[in-house]
C-alpha atoms as a PDB file:
ATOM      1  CA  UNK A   1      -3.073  27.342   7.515  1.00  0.00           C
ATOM      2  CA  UNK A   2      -3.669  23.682   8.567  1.00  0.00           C
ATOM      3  CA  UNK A   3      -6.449  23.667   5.956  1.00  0.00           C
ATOM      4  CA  UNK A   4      -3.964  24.640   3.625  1.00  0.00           C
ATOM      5  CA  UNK A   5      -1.629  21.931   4.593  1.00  0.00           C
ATOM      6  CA  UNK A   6      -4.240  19.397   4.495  1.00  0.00           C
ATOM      7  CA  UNK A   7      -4.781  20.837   1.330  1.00  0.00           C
ATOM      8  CA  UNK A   8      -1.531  20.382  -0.342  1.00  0.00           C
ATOM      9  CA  UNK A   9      -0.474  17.231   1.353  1.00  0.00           C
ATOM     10  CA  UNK A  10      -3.770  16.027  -0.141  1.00  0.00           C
ATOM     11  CA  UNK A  11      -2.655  16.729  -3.757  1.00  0.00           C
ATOM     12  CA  UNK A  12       0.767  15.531  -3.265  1.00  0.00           C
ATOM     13  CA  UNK A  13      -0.557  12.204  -2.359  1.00  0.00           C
ATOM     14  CA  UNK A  14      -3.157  11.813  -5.311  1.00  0.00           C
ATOM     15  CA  UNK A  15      -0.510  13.287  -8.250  1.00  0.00           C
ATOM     16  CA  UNK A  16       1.978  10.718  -6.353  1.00  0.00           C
ATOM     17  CA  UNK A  17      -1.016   8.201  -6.569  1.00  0.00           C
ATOM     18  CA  UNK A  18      -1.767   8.694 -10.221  1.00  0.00           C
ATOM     19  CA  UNK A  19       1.996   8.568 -11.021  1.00  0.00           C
ATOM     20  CA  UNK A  20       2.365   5.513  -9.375  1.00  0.00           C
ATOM     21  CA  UNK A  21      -0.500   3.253  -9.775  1.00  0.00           C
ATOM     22  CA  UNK A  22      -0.441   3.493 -13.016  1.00  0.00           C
ATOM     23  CA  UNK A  23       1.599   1.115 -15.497  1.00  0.00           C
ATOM     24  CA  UNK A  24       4.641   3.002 -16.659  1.00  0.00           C
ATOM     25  CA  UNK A  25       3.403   2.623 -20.403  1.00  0.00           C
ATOM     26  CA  UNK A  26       0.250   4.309 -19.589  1.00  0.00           C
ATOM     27  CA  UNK A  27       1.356   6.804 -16.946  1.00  0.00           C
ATOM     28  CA  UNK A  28       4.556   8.474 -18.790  1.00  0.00           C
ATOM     29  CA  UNK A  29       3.838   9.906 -22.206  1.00  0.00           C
ATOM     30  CA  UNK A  30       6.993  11.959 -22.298  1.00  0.00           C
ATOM     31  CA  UNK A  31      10.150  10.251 -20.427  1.00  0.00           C
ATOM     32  CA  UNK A  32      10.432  12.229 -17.441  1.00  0.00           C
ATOM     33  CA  UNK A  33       6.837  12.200 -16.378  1.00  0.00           C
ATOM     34  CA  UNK A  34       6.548  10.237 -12.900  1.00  0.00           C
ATOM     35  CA  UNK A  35       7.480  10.751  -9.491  1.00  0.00           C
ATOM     36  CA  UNK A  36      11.263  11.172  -8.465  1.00  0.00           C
ATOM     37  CA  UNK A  37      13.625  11.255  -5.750  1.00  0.00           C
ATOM     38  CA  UNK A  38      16.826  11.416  -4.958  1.00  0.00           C
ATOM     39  CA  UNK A  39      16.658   8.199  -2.593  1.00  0.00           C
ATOM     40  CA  UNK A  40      14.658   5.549  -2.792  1.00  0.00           C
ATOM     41  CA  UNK A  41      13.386   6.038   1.027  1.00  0.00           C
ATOM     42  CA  UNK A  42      12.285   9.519  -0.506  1.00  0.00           C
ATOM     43  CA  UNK A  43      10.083   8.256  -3.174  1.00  0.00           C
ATOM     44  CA  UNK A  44       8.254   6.073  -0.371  1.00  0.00           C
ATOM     45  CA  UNK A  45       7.623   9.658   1.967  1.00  0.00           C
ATOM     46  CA  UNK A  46       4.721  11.989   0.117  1.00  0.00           C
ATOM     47  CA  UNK A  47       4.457  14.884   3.116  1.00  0.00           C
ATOM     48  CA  UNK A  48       7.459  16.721   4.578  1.00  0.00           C
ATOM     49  CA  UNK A  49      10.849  18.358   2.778  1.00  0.00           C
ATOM     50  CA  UNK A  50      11.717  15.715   0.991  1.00  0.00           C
ATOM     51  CA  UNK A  51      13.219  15.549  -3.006  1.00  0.00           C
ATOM     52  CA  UNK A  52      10.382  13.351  -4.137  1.00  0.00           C
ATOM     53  CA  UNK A  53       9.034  15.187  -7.336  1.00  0.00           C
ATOM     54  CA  UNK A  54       6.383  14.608  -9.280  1.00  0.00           C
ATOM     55  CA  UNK A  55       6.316  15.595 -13.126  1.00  0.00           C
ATOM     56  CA  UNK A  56       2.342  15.421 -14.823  1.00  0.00           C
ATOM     57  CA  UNK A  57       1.670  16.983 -17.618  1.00  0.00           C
ATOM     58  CA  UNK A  58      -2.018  15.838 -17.205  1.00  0.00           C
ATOM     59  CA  UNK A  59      -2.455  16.882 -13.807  1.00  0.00           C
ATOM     60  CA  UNK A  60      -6.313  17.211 -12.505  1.00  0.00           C
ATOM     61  CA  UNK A  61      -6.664  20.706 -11.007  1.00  0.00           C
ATOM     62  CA  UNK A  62      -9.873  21.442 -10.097  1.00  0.00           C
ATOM     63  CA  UNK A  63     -11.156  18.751 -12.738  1.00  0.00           C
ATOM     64  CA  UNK A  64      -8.709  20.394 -15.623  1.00  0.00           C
ATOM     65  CA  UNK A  65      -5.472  18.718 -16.892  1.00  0.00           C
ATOM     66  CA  UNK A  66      -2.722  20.944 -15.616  1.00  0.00           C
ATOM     67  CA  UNK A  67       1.174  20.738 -16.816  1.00  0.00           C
ATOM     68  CA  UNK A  68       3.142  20.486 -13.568  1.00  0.00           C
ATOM     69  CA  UNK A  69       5.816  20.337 -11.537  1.00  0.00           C
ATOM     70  CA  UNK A  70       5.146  19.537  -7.838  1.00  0.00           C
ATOM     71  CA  UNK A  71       8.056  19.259  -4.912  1.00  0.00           C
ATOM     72  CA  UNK A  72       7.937  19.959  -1.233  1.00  0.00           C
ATOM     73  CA  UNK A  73       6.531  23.742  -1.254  1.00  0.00           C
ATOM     74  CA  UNK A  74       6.918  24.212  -4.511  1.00  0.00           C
ATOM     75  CA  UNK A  75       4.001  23.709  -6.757  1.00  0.00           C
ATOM     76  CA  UNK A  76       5.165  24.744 -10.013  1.00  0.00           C
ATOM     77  CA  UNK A  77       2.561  25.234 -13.577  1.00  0.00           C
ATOM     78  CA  UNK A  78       4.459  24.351 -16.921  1.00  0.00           C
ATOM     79  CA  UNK A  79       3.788  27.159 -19.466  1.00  0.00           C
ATOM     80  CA  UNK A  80       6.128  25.718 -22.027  1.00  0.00           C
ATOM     81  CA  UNK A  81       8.746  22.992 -22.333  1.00  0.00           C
ATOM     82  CA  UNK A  82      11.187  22.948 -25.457  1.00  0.00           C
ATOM     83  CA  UNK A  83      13.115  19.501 -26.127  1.00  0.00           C
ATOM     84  CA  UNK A  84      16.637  19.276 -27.611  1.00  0.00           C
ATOM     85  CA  UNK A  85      18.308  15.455 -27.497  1.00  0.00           C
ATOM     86  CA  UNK A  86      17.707  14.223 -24.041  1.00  0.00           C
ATOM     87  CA  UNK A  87      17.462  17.638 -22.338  1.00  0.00           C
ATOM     88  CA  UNK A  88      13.656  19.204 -21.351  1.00  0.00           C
ATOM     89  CA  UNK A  89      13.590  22.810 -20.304  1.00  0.00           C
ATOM     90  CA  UNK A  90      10.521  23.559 -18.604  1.00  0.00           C
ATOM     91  CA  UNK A  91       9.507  27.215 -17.822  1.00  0.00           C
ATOM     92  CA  UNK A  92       6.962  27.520 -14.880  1.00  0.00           C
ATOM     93  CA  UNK A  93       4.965  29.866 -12.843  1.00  0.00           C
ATOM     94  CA  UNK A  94       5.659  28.530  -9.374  1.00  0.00           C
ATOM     95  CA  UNK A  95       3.759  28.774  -6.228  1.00  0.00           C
ATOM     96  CA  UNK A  96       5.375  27.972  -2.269  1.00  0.00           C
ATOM     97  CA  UNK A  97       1.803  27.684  -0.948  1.00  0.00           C
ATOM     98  CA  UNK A  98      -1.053  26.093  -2.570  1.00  0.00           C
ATOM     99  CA  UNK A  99      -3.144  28.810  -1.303  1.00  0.00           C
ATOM    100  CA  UNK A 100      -0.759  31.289  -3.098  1.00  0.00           C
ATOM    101  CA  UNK A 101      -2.001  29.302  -6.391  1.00  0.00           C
ATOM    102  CA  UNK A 102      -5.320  29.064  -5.587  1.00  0.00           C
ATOM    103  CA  UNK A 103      -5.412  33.179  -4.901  1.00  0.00           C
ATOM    104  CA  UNK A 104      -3.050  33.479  -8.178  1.00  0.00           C
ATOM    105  CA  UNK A 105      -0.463  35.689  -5.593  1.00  0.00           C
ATOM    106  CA  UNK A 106       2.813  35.623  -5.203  1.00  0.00           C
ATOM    107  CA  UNK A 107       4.536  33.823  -8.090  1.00  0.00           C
ATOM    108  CA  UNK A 108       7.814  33.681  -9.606  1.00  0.00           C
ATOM    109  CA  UNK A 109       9.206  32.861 -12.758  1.00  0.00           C
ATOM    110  CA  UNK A 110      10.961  29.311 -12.734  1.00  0.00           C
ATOM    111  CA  UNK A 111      12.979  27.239 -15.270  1.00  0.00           C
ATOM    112  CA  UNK A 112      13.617  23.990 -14.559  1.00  0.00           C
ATOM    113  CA  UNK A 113      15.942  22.058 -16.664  1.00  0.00           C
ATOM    114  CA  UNK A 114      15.529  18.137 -17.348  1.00  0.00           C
ATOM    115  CA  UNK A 115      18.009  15.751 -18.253  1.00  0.00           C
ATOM    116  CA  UNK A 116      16.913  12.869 -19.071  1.00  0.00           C
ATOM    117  CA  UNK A 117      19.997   9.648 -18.112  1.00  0.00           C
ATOM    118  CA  UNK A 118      18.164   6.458 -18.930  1.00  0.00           C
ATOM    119  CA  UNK A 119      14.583   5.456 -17.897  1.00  0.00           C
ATOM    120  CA  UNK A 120      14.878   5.529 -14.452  1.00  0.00           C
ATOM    121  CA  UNK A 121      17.310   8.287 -13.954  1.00  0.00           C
ATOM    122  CA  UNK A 122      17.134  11.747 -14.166  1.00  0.00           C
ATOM    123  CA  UNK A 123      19.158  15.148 -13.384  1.00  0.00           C
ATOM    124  CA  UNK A 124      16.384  18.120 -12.181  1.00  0.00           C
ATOM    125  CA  UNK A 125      18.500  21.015 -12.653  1.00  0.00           C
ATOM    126  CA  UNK A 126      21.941  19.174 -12.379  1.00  0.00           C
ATOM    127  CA  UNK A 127      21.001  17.238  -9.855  1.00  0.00           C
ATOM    128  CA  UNK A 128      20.858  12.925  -9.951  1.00  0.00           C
ATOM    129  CA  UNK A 129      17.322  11.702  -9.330  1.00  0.00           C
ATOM    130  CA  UNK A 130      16.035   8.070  -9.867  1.00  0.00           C
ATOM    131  CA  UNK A 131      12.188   7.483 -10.525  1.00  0.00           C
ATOM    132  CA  UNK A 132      10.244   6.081  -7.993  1.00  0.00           C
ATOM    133  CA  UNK A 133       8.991   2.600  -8.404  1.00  0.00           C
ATOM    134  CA  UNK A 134       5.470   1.709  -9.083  1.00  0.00           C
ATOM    135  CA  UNK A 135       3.444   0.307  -6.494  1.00  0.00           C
ATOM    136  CA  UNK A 136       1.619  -2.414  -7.618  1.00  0.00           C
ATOM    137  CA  UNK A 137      -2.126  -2.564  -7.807  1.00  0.00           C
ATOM    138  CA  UNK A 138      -2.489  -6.168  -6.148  1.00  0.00           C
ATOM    139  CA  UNK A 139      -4.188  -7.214  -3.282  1.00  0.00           C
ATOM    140  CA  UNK A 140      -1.776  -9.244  -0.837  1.00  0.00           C
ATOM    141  CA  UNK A 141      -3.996 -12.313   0.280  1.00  0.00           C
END
């Protein structure tokens, strides 16, 4: 199972990568895409049960965008989203284990509802989040 860890901790931290490094007008094509937390200490902790969540709907998978939602043990695959006003419903195919996904066992239906406050806050299923800042890409000297 530690391979499996390593695994997933390893894909948290590059979706968390790509959702930071980027420029906000290049990284979020729909409103809610980016990585968010329900503290701001969260957003800075990638490994361990924490609220960070990312939202991609470009996600590399095996070198093929992928629509998803990824959270502490829950790696979840958009298969459709429907918007009405400021609200996103997402239904998923979600996974605990990355292994699960990679063996296509052991799903379960999801829908995960998105609300979207301003640009930098957001309720996940009625829940307050605030997106993560964006690390910038300079060099300290």
């Amino acid at each position: 199972m530690r391979g499996v860890d390593a695994a997933r901790r390893g894909l948290a931290a590059a979706l968390l990568a790509s959702a930071l490094l980027l420029p906000t007008a290049l990284r979020a094509a729909e409103p809610y895409e980016g990585a968010w937390a329900r503290t701001s200490k969260e957003c800075k902790d990638s490994d361990g049960a924490t609220s960070l969540t990312i939202i991609g709907l470009d996600a590399k998978i095996d070198g093929k965008p992928s629509a998803m939602v990824e959270q502490y043990e829950n790696h979840c695959f958009i298969d459709t989203k429907s918007t009405a006003g400021s609200d996103t419903t997402l239904k998923a195919t979600c996974y605990e284990f990355w292994d699960d996904f990679k063996k296509k066992v052991n799903s379960r239906k999801a829908t995960i509802k998105l609300s979207l406050v301003s640009k930098d806050a957001l309720k996940i299923d009625g829940e307050a989040y605030r997106r993560c800042p964006a690390k910038s890409g300079k060099k300290k000297s």
